[in-house]
C-alpha atoms as a PDB file:
ATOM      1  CA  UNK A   1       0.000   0.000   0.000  1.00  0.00           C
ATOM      2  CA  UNK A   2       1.135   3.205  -0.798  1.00  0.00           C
ATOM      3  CA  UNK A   3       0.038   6.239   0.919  1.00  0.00           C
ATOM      4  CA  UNK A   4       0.309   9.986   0.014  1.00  0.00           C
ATOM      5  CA  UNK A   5      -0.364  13.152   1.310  1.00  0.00           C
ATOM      6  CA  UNK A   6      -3.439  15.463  -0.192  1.00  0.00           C
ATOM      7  CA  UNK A   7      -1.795  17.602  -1.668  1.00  0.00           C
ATOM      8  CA  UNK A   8       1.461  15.168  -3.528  1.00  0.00           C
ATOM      9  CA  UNK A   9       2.869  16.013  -6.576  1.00  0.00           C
ATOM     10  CA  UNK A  10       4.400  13.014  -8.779  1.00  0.00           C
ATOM     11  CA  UNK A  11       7.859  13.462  -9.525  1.00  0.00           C
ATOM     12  CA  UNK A  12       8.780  14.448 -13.077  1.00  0.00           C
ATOM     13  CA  UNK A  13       9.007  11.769 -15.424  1.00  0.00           C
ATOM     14  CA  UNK A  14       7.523   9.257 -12.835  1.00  0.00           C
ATOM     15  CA  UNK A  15       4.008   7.256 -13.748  1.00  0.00           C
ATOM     16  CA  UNK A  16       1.535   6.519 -10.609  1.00  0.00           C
ATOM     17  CA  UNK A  17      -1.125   4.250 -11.263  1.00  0.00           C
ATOM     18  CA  UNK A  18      -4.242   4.813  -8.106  1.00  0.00           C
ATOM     19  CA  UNK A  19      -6.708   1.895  -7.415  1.00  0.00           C
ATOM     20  CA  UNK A  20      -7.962  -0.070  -5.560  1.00  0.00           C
ATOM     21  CA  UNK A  21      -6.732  -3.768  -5.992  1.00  0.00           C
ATOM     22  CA  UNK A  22     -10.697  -5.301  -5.710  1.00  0.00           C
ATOM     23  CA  UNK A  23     -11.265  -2.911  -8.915  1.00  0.00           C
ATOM     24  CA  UNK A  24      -9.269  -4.826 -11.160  1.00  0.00           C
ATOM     25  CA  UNK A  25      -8.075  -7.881  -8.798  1.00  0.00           C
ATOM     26  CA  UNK A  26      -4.476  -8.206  -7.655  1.00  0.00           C
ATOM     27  CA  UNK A  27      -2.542  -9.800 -10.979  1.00  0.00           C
ATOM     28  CA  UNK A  28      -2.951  -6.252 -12.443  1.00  0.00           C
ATOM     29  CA  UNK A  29      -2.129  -4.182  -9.811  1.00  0.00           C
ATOM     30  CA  UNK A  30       1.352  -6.317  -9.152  1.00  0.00           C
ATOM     31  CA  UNK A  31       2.073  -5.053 -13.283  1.00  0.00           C
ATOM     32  CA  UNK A  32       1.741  -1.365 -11.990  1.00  0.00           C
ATOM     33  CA  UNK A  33       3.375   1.176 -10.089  1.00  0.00           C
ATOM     34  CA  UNK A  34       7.053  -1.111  -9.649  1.00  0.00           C
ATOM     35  CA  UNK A  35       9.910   1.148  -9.083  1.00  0.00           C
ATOM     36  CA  UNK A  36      13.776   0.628  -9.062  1.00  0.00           C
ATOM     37  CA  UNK A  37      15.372   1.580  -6.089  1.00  0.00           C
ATOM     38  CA  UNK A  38      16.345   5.378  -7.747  1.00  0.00           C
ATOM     39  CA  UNK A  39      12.769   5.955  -8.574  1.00  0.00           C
ATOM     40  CA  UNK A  40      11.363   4.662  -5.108  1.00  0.00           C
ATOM     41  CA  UNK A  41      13.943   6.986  -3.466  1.00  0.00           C
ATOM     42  CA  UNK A  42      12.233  10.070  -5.922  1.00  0.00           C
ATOM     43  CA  UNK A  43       8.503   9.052  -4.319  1.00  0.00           C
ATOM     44  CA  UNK A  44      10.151   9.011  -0.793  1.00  0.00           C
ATOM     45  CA  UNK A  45      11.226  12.419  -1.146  1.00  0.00           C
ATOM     46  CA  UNK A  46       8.151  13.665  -2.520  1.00  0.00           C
ATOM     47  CA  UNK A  47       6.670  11.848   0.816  1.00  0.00           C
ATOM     48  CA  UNK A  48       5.554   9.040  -0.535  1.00  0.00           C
ATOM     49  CA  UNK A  49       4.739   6.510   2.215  1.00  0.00           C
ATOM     50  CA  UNK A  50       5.400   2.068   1.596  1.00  0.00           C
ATOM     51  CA  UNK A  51       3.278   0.148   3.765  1.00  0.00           C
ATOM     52  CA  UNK A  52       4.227  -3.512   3.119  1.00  0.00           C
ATOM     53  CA  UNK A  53       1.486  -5.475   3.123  1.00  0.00           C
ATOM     54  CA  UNK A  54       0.425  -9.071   1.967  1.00  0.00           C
ATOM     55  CA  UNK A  55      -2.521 -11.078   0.667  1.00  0.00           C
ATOM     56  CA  UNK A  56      -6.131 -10.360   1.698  1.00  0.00           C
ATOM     57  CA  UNK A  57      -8.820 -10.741   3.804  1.00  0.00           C
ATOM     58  CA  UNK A  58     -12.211 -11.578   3.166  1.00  0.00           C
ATOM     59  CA  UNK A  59     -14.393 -11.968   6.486  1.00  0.00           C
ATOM     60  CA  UNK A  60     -12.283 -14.053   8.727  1.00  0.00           C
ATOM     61  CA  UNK A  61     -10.341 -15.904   5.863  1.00  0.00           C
ATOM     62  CA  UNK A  62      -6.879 -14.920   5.071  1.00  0.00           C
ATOM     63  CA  UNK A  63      -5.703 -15.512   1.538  1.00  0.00           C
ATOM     64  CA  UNK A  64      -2.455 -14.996  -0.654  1.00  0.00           C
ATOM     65  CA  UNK A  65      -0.076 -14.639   2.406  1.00  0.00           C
ATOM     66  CA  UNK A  66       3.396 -15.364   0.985  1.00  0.00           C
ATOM     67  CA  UNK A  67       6.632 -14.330   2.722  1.00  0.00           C
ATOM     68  CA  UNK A  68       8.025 -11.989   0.248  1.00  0.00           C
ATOM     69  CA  UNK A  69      12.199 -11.922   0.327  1.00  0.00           C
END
């Protein structure tokens, strides 16, 4: 999850795809918004904010939980 302020401004020459991941199911949004290390660092200054997060939840059933490495 990413979150940002109200009022952020994308970096020049950056893309920024917003969505929800039930709108168009998880496969697509794992294609969008992947940054190299550079580009993440760009998003951090314009206080960009990573929240790490994994699978889902659906009532009480947890789904897609995968260590990631």
């Amino acid at each position: 999850m990413i979150s940002l302020p109200d009022d952020w401004t994308l970096p020049m020459g950056m893309t920024f795809t917003a969505g929800v991941a039930n709108n168009e199911g998880y496969q697509y949004y794992q294609s969008v918004n992947n940054y190299t290390a550079a580009e993440w660092s760009q998003m951090e200054s314009a206080v960009a904010l990573f929240l790490p997060a994994a699978g889902n939840r659906y009532g009480s059933d947890v789904n897609y939980v995968r260590l990631v490495r």
